[in-house]
C-alpha atoms as a PDB file:
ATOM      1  CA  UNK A   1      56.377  49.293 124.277  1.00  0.00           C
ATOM      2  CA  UNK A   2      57.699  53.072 123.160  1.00  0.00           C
ATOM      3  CA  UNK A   3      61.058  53.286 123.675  1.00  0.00           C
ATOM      4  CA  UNK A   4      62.690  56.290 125.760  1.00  0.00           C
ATOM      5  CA  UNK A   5      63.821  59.485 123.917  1.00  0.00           C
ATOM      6  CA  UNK A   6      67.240  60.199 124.796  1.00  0.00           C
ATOM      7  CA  UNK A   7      67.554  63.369 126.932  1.00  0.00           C
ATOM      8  CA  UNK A   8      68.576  66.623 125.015  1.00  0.00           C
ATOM      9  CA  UNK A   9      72.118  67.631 125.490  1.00  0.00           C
ATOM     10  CA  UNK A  10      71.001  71.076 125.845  1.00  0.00           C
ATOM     11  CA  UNK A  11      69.083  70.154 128.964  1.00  0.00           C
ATOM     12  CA  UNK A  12      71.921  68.373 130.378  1.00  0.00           C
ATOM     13  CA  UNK A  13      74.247  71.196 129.861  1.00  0.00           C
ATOM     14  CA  UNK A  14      71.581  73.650 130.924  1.00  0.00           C
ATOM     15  CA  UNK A  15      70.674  71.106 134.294  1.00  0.00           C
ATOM     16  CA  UNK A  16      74.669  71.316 134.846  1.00  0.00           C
ATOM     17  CA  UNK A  17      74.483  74.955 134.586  1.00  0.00           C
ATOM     18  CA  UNK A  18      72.100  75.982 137.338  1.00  0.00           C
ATOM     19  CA  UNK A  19      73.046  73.377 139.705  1.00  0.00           C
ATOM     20  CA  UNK A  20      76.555  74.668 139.419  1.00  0.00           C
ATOM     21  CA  UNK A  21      75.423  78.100 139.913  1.00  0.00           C
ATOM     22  CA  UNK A  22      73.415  76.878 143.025  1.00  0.00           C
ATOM     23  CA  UNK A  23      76.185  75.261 144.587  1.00  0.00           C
ATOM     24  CA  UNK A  24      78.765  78.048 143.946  1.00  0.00           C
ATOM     25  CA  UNK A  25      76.453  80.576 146.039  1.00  0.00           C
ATOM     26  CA  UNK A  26      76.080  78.590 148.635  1.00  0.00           C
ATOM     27  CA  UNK A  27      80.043  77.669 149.007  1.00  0.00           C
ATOM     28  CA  UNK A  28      80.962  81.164 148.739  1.00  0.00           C
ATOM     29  CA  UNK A  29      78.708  82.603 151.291  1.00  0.00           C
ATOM     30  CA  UNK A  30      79.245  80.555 153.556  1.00  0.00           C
ATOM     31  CA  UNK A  31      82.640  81.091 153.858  1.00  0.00           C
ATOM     32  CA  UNK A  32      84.120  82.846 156.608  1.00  0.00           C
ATOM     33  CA  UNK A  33      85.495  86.865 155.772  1.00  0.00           C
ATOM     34  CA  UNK A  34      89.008  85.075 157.145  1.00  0.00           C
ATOM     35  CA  UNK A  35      89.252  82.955 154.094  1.00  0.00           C
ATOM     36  CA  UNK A  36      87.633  85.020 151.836  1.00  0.00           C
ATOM     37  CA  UNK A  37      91.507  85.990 150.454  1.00  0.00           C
ATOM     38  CA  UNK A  38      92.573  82.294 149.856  1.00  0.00           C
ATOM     39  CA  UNK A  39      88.964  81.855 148.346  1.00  0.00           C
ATOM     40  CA  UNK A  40      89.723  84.421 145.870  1.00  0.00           C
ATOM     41  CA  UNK A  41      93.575  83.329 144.558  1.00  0.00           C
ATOM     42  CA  UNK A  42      91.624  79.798 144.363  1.00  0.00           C
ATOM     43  CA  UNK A  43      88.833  80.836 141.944  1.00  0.00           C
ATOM     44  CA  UNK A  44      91.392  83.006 139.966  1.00  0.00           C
ATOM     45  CA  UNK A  45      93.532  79.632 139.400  1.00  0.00           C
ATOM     46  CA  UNK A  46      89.829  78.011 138.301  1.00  0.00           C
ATOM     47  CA  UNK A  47      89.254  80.500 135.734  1.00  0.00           C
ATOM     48  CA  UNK A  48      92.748  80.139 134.383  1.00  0.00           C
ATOM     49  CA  UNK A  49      91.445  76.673 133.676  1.00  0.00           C
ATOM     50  CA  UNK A  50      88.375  78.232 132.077  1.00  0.00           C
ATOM     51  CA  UNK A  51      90.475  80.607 129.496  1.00  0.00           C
ATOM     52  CA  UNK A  52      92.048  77.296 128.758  1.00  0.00           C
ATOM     53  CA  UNK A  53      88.903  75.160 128.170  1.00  0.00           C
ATOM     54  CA  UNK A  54      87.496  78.224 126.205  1.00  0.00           C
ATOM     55  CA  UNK A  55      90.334  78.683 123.763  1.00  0.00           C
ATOM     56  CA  UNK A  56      90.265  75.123 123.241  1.00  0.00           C
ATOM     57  CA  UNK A  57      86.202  74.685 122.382  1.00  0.00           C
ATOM     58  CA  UNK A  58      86.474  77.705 120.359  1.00  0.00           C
ATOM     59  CA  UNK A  59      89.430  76.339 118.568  1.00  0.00           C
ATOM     60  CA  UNK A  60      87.437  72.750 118.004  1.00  0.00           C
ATOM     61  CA  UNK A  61      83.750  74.114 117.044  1.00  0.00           C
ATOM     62  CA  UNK A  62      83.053  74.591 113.285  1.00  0.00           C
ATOM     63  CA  UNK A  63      80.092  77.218 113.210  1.00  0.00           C
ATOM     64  CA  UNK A  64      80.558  81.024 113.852  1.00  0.00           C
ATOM     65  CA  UNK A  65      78.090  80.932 116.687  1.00  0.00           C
ATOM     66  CA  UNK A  66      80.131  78.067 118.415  1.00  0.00           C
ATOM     67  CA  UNK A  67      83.341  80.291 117.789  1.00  0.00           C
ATOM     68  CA  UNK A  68      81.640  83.635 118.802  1.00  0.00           C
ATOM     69  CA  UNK A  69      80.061  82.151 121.982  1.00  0.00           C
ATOM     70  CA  UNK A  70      84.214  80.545 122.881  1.00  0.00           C
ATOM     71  CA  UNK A  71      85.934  84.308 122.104  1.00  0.00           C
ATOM     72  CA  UNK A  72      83.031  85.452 124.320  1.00  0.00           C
ATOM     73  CA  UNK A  73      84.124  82.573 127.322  1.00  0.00           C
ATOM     74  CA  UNK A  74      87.739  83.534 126.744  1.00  0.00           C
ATOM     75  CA  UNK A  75      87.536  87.195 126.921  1.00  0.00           C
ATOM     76  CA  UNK A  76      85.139  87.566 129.992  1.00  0.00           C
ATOM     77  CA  UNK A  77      87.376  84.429 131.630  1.00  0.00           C
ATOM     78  CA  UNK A  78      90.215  86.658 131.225  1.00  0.00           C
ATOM     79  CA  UNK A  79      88.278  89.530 133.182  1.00  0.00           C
ATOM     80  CA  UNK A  80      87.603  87.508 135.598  1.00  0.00           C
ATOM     81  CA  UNK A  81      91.134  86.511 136.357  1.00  0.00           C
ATOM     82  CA  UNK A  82      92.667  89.903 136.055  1.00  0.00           C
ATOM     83  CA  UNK A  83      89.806  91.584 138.326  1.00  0.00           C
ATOM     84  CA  UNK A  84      90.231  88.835 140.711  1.00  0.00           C
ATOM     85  CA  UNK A  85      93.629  89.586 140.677  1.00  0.00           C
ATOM     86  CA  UNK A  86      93.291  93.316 141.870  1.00  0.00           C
ATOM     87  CA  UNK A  87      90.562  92.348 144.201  1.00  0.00           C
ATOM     88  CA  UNK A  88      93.100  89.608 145.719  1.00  0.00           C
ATOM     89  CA  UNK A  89      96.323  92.213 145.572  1.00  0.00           C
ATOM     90  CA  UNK A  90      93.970  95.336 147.654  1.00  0.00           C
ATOM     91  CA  UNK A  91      93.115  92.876 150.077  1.00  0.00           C
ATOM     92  CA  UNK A  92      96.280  91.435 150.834  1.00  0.00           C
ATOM     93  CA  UNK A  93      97.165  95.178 151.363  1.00  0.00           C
ATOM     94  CA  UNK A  94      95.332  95.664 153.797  1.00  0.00           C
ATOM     95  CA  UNK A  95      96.788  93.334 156.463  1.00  0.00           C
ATOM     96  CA  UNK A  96     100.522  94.450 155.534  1.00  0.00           C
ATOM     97  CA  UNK A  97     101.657  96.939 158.338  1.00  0.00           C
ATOM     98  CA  UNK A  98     102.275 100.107 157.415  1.00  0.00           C
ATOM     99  CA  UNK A  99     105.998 101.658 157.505  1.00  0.00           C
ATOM    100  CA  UNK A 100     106.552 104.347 159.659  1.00  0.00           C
ATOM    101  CA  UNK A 101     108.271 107.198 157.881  1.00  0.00           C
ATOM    102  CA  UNK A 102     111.776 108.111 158.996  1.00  0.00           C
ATOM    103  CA  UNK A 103     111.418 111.453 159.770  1.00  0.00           C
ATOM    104  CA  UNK A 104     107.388 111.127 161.414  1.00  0.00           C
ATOM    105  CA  UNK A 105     107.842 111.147 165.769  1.00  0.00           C
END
């Protein structure tokens, strides 16, 4: 009998990958333009987690390409978070009333 080959971590990850982007598409358009606000300050607390998972594989791999590819995860992490940010701040602006101005009739 031949024994199995183990499965290549790089497949796994890579298998992970796709269905996650799969399953992110579909959760996010399928939510309702109501929620889309709440959806937003949710995925900017997710990719807080991220920077944090980033810094810490960069910090723990040994070869440049390892540390290259986690400076990478951390830095476009971090543009997610602060764009989300904006995004989340200009909506919420928009459902504030708007102050009428002392001196307008």
């Amino acid at each position: 009998m031949e024994a199995l080959e183990p499965v290549s971590h790089v497949v796994i990850n890579l298998s992970i990958f796709v269905l996650a982007i799969y399953v992110g598409y579909h959760v996010v358009w399928t939510v309702t333009p109501a929620l889309h606000t709440p959806l937003m300050a949710v995925t900017n607390a997710v990719s807080a987690i991220v920077i944090v998972g980033a810094m810490l594989a960069a910090a723990l791999t040994v070869t440049p390409l390892g540390k290259t590819m986690g400076v990478l995860a951390v830095a476009l992490a971090a543009v997610n978070v602060f764009g989300g940010f904006l995004v989340t701040r200009r909506m919420l602006e928009m459902f504030k009333k708007k102050d009428k101005k002392a001196g307008a009739k």
